[in-house]
Protein backbone atom coordinates (compact mmCIF):
# COMPACT_ATOMS: atom_id res chain seq x y z
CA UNK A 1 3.91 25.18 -10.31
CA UNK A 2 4.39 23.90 -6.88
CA UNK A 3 7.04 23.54 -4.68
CA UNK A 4 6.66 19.96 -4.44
CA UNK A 5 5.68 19.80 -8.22
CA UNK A 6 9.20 21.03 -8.75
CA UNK A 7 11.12 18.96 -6.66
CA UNK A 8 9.44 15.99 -8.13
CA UNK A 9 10.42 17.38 -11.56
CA UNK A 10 14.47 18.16 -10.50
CA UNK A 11 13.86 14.16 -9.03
CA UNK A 12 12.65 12.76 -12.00
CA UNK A 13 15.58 14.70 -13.50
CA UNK A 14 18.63 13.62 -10.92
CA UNK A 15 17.03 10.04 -11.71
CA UNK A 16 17.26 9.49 -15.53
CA UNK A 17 20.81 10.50 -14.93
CA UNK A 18 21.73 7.80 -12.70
CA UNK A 19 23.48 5.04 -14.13
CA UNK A 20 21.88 2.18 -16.04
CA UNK A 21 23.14 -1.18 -15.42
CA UNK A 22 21.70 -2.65 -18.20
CA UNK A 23 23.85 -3.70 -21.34
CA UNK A 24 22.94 -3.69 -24.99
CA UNK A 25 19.84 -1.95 -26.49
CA UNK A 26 16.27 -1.39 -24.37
CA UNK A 27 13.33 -2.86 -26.16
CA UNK A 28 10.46 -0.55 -26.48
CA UNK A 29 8.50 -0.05 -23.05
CA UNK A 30 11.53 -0.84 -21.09
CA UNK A 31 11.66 0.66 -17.39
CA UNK A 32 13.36 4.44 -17.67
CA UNK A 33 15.68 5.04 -14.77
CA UNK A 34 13.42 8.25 -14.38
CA UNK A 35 10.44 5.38 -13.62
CA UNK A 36 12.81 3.63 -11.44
CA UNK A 37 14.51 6.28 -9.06
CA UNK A 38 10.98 7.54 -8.97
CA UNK A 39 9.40 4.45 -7.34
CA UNK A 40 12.17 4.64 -4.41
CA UNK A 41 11.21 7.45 -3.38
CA UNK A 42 7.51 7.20 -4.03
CA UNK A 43 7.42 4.88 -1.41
CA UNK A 44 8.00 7.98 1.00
CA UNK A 45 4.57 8.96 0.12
CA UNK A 46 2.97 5.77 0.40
CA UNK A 47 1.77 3.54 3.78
CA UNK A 48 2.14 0.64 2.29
CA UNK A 49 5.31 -2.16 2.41
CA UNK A 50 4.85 -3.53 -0.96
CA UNK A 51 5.27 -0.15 -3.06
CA UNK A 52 4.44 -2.35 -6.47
CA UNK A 53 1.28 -3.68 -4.84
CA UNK A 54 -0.14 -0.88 -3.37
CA UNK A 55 0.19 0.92 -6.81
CA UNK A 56 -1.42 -2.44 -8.75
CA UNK A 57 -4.63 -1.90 -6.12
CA UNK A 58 -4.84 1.91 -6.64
CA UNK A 59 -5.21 1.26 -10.74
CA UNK A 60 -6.77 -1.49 -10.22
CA UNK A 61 -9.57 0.29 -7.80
CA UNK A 62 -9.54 3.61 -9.04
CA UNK A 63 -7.97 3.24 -12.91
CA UNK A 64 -4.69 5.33 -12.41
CA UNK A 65 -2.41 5.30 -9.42
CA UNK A 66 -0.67 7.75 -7.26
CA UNK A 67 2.62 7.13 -9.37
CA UNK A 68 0.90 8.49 -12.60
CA UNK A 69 -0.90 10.98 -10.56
CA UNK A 70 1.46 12.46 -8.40
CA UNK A 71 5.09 11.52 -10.00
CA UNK A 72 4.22 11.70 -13.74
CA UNK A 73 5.81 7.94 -14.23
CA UNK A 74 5.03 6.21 -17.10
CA UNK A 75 5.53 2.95 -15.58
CA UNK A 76 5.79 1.16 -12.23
CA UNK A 77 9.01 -1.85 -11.95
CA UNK A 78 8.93 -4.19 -9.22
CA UNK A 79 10.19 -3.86 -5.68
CA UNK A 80 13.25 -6.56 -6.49
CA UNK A 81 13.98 -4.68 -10.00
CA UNK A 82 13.92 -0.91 -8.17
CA UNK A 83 16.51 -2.85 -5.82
CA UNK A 84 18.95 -4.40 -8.54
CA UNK A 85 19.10 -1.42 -10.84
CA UNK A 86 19.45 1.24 -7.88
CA UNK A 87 22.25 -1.00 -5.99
CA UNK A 88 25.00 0.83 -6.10
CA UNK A 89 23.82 4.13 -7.23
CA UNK A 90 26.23 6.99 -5.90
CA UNK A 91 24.19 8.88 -3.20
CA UNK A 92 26.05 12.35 -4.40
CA UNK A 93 23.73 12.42 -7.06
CA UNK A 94 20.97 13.42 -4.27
CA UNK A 95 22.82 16.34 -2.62
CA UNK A 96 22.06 18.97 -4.88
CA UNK A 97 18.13 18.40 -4.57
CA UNK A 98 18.11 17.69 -0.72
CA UNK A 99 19.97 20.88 -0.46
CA UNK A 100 16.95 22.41 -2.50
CA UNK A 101 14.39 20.47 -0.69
CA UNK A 102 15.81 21.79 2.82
CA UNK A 103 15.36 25.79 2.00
CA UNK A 104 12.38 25.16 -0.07
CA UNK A 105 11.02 23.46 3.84
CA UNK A 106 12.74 26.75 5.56
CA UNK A 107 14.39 24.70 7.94
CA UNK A 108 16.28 27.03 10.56
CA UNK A 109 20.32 26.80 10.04
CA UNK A 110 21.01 25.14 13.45
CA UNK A 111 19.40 22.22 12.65
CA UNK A 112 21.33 21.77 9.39
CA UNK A 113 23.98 19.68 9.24
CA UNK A 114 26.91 21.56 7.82
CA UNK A 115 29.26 20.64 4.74
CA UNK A 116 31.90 18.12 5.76
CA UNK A 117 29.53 15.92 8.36
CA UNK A 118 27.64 16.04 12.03
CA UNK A 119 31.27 16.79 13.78
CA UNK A 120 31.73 19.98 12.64
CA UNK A 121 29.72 22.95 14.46
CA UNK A 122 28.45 25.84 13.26
C-alpha cells in the first residue's frame, strides 16, 4: 500500500471517531462521520470552491468521482452539512496523523515546529 493510501486510511480512521452531533438513531444511508471528515480534507486535493459540485460533475461526467476513487467514501454531504457537523470538532484529534504525515514527507527537523508552539527553539 502507499504512503498516501495509508494516511488516507489512518484519516478515514481519526474521522469516524470524531464526534457526532446528531441525536437519536441514523436512518439507513445516513452521512458517516468517516464520509464527512473525509470531504474536508478532500477539498485539499481538489481546484475547485464548491467541493460538493465539483464531485456531482466528476460522476456525473465520468460515472464515479475522485471521492470514491481516491478516499474510498461511500457518500459525498454538502458543503453547509461538512460545516455544521465538523463545527467544533477538537483539532487534537489531527496531531497524531500530521505527526505521521510530516516523517512520512521527510521533512528536515529545523523546519518542524516543536512540541509546545513556534516560541520555543530547537
Amino acid at each position: 500500500m502507499s504512503i498516501i493510501k495509508e494516511l488516507i486510511a489512518e484519516l478515514s480512521g481519526v474521522c469516524a471517531g470524531l464526534p457526532d452531533r446528531r441525536t437519536g438513531p441514523h436512518p439507513d444511508g445516513d452521512y458517516q462521520m468517516a464520509d464527512i471528515g473525509l470531504s474536508a480534507f478532500s477539498i485539499f486535493f481538489m481546484n475547485s470552491p464548491s467541493f460538493l459540485a465539483h464531485q456531482r460533475a466528476l460522476h456525473d461526467g465520468h460515472g464515479r468521482s475522485n471521492c470514491e476513487t481516491l478516499f474510498g467514501m461511500l457518500a459525498i454531504p454538502s458543503d453547509a452539512y461538512i460545516g455544521l457537523m465538523l463545527h467544533g470538532a477538537p483539532p487534537a484529534a489531527f496531531d497524531g496523523l500530521f505527526l505521521r504525515a510530516i516523517e512520512a514527507a521527510a521533512i528536515p527537523r529545523q523546519y518542524r515546529v516543536p512540541a509546545g508552539g513556534a516560541d520555543r527553539h530547537p
